[in-house]
N, C-alpha and C. Protein backbone atom coordinates (compact mmCIF):
# COMPACT_ATOMS: atom_id res chain seq x y z
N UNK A 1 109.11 -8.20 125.23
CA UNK A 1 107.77 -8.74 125.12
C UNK A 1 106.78 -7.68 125.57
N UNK A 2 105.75 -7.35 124.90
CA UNK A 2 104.54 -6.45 125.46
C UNK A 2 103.57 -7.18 124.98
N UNK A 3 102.43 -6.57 125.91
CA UNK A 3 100.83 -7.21 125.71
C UNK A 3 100.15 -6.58 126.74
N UNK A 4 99.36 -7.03 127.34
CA UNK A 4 98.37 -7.35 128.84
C UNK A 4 98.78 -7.68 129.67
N UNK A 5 98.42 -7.33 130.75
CA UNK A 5 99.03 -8.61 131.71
C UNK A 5 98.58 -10.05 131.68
N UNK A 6 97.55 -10.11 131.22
CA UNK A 6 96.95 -11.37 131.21
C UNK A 6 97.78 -12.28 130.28
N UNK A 7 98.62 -11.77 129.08
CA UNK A 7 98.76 -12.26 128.01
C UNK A 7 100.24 -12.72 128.70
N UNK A 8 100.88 -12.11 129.52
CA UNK A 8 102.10 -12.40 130.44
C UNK A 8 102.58 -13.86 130.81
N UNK A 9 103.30 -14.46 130.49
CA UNK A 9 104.04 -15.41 131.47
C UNK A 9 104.38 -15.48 132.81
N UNK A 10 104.45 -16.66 133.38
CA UNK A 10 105.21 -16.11 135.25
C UNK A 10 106.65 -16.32 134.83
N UNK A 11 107.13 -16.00 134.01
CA UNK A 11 108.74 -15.51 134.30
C UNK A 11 108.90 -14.08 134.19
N UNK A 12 107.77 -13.06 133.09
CA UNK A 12 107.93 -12.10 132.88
C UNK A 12 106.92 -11.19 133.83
N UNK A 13 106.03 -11.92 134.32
CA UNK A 13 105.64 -11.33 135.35
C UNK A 13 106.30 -11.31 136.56
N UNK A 14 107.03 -12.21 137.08
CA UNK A 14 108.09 -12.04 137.85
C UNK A 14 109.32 -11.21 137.93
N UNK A 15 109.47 -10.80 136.56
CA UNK A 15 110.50 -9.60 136.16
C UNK A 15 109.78 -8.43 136.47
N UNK A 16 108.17 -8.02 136.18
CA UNK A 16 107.94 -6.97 135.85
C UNK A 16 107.97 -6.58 137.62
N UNK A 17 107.35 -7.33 138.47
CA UNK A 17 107.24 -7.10 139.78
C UNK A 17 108.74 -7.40 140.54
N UNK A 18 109.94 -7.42 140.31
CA UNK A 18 111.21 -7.01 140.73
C UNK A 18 111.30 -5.70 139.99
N UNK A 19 111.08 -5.79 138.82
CA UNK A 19 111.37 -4.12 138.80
C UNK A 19 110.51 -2.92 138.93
N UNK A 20 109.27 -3.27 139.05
CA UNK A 20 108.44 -2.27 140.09
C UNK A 20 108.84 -2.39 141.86
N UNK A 21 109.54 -3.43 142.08
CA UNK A 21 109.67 -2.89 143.56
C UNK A 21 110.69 -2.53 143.89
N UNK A 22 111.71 -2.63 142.53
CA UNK A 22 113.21 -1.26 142.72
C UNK A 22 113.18 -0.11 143.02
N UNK A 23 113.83 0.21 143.75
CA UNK A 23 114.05 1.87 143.81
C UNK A 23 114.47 2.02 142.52
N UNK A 24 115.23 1.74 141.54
CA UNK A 24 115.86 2.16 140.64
C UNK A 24 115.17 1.94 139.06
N UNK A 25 114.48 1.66 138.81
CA UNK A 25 113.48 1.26 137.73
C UNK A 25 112.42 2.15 137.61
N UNK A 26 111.76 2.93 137.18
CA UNK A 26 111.10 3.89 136.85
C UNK A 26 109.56 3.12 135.91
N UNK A 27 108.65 3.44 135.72
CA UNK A 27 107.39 2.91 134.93
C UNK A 27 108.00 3.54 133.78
N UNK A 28 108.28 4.26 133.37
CA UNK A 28 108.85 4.59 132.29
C UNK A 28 109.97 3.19 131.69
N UNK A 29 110.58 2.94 131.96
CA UNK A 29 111.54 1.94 132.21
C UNK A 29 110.66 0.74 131.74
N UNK A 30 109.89 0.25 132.42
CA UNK A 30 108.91 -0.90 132.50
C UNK A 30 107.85 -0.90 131.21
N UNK A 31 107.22 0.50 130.89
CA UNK A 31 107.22 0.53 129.95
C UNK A 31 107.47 -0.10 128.25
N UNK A 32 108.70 0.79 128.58
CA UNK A 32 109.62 0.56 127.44
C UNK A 32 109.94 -0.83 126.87
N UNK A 33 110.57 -1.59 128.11
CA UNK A 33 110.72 -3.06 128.08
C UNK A 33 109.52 -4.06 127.88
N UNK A 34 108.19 -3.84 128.01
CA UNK A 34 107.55 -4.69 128.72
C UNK A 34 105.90 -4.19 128.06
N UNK A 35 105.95 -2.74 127.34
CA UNK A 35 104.59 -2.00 126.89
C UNK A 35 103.55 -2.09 127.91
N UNK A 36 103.60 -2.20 129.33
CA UNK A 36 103.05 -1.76 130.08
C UNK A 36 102.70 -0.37 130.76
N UNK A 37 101.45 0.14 130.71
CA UNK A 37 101.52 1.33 131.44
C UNK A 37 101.08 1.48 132.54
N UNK A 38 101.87 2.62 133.58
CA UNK A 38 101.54 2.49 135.50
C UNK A 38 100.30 2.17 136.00
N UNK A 39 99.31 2.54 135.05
CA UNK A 39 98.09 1.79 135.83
C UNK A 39 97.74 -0.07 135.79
N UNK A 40 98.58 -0.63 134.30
CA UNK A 40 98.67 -1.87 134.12
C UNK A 40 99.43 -2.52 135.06
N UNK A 41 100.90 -1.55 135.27
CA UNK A 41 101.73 -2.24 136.39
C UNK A 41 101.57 -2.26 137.93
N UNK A 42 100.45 -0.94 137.78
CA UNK A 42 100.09 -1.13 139.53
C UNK A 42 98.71 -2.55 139.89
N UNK A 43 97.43 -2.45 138.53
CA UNK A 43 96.74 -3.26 138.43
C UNK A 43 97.54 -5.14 138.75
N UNK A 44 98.81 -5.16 138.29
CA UNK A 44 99.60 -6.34 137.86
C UNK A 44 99.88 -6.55 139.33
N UNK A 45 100.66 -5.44 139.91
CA UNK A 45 101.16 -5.39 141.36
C UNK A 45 99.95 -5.82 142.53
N UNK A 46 98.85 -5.12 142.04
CA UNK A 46 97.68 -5.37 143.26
C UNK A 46 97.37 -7.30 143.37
N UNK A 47 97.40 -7.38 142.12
CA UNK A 47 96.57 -8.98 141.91
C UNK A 47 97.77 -9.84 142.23
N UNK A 48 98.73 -9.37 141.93
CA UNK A 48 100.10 -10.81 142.39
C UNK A 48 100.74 -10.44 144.09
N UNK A 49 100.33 -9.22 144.32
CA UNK A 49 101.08 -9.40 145.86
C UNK A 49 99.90 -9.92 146.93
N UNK A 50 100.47 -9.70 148.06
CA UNK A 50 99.48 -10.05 149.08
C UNK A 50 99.33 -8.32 149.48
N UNK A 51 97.89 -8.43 149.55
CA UNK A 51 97.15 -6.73 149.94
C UNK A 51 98.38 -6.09 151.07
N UNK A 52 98.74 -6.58 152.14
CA UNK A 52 99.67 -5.51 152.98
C UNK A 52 100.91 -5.03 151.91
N UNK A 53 101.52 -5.97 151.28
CA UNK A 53 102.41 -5.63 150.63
C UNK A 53 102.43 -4.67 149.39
N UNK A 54 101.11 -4.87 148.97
CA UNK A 54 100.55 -3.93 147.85
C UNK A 54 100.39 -2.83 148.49
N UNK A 55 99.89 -2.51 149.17
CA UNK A 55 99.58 -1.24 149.97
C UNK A 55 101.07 -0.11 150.34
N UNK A 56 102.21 -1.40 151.40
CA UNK A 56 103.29 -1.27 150.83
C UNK A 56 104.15 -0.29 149.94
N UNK A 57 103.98 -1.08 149.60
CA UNK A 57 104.51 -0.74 147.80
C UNK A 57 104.28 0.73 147.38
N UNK A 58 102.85 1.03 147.20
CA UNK A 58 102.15 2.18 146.64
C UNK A 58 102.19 3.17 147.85
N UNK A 59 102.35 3.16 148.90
CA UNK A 59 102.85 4.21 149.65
C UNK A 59 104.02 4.44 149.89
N UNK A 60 105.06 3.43 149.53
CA UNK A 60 106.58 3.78 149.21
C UNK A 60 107.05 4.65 148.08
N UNK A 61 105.63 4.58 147.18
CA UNK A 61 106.12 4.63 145.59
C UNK A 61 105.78 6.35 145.79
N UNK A 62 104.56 6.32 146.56
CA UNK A 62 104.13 7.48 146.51
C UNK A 62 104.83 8.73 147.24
N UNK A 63 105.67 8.38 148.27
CA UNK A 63 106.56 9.15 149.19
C UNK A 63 107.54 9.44 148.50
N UNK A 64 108.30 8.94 147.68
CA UNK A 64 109.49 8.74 146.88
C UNK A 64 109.19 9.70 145.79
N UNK A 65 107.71 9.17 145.45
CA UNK A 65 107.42 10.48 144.38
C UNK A 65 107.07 11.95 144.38
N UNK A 66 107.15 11.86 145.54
CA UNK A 66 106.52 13.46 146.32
C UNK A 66 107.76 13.98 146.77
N UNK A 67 108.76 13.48 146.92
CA UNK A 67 110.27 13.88 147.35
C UNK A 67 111.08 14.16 146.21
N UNK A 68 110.75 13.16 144.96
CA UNK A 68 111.97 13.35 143.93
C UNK A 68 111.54 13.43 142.58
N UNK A 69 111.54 14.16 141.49
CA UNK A 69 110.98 14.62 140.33
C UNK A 69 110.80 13.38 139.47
N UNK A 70 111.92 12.62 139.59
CA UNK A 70 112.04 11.83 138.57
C UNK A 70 112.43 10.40 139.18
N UNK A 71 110.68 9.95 140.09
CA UNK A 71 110.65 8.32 140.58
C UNK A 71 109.39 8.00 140.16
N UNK A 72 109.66 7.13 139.93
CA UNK A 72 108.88 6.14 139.06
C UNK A 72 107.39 7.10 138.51
């Protein structure tokens, strides 16, 4: 399924935010499945988590990405 997020279901929005908070899932990945791009999935991430956890998130994502070529 791709679209918007808006255009999203809560089952597939519930998928997209388990696999943005994998270590193992890549935006590339999410992408592919889902025609979302990292600014849609971080936009998606900000509005459905609670702000500490969003914050969270994007400084996990960001450490991970400064360490390893190929995360998310």
């Amino acid at each position: 399924m791709t679209g918007t997020p808006a255009d999203l279901d809560p089952a597939t929005i519930s998928e997209i935010i388990e696999m943005a908070l994998s270590d193992h899932t890549s935006f590339a990945q999410i992408r592919d499945l889902h025609g979302l791009s990292p600014d849609q999935v971080k936009a998606l991430m900000r509005s459905e988590l609670a702000p500490g956890s969003y914050r969270s998130w994007r400084k996990r994502v960001r450490q991970f990405g400064d360490r390893r070529a190929n995360y998310k």
